[in-house]
C-alpha atoms as a PDB file:
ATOM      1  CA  UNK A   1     -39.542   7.579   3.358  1.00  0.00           C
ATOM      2  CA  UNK A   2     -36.402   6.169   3.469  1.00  0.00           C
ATOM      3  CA  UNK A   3     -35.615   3.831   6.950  1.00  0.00           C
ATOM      4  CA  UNK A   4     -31.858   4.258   8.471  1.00  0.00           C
ATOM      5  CA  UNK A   5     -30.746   1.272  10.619  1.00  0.00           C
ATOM      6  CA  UNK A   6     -28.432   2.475  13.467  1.00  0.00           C
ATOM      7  CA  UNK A   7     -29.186   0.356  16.239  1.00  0.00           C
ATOM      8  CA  UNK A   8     -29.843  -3.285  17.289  1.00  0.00           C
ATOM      9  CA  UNK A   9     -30.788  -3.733  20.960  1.00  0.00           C
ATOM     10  CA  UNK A  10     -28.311  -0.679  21.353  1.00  0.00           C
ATOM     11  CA  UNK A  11     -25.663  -1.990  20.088  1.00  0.00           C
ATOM     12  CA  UNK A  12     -24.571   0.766  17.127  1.00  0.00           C
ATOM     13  CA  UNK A  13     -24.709   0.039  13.692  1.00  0.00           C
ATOM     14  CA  UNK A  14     -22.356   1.671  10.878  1.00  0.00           C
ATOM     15  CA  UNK A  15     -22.914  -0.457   7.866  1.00  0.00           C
ATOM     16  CA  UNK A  16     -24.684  -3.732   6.490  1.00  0.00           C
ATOM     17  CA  UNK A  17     -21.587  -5.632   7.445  1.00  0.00           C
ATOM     18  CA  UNK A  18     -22.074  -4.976  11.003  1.00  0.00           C
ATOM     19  CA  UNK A  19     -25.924  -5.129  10.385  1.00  0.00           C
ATOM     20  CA  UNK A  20     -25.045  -8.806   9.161  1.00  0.00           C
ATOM     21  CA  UNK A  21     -22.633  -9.852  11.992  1.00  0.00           C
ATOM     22  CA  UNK A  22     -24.764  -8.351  14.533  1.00  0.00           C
ATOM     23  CA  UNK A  23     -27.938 -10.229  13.227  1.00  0.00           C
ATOM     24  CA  UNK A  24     -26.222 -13.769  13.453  1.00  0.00           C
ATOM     25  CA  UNK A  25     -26.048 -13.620  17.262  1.00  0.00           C
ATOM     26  CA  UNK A  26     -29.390 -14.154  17.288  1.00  0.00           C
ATOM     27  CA  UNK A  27     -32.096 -17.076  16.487  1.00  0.00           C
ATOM     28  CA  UNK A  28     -35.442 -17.554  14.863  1.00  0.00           C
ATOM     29  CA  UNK A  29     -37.993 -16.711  16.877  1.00  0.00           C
ATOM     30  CA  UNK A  30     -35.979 -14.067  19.062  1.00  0.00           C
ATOM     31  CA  UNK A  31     -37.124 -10.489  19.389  1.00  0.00           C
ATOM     32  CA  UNK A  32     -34.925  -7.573  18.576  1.00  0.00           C
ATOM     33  CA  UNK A  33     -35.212  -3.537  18.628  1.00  0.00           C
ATOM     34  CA  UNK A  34     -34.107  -1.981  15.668  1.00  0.00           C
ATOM     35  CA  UNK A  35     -33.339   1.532  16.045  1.00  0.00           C
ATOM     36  CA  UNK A  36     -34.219   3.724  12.642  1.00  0.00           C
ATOM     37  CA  UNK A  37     -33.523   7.125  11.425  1.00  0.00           C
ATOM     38  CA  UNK A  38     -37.006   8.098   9.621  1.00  0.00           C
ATOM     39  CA  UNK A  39     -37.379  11.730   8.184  1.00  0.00           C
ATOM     40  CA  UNK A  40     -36.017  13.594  10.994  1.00  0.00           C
ATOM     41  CA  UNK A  41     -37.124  11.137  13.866  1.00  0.00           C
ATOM     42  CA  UNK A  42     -35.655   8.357  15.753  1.00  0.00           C
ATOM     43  CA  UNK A  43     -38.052   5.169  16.200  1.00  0.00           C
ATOM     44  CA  UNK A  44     -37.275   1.842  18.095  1.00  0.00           C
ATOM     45  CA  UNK A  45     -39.274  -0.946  16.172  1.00  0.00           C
ATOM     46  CA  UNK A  46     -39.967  -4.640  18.268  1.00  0.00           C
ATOM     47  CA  UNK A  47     -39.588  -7.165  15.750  1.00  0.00           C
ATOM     48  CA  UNK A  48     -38.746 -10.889  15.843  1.00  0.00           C
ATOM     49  CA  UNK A  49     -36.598 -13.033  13.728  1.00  0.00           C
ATOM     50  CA  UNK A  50     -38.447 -14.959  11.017  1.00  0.00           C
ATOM     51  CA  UNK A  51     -37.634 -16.727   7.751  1.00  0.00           C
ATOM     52  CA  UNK A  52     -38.826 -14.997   4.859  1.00  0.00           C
ATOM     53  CA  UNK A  53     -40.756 -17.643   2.633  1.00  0.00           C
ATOM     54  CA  UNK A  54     -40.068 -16.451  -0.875  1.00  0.00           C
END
């Protein structure tokens, strides 16, 4: 299933630029809502800012 980003903490979302510039206002450690489009259903998902170890 395919996951559509259109929130974060309410603030809208239209594109991965504003995905990006909404993203740097916050800091490691913070938590965040995302709200997601999935299937026909709206979701808000808690998450909080990490650093993905590759």
């Amino acid at each position: 299933m395919i996951n559509t980003i259109i929130a974060v903490n309410g603030n809208d979302i239209k594109n991965s630029d504003e995905l990006y510039a909404e993203l740097n206002n916050y800091d490691y450690g913070d938590d965040i809502t995302l709200t997601v489009y999935r299937g026909n259903k709206t979701l808000n998902l808690k998450l909080k800012i990490g650093v993905w170890n590759y």
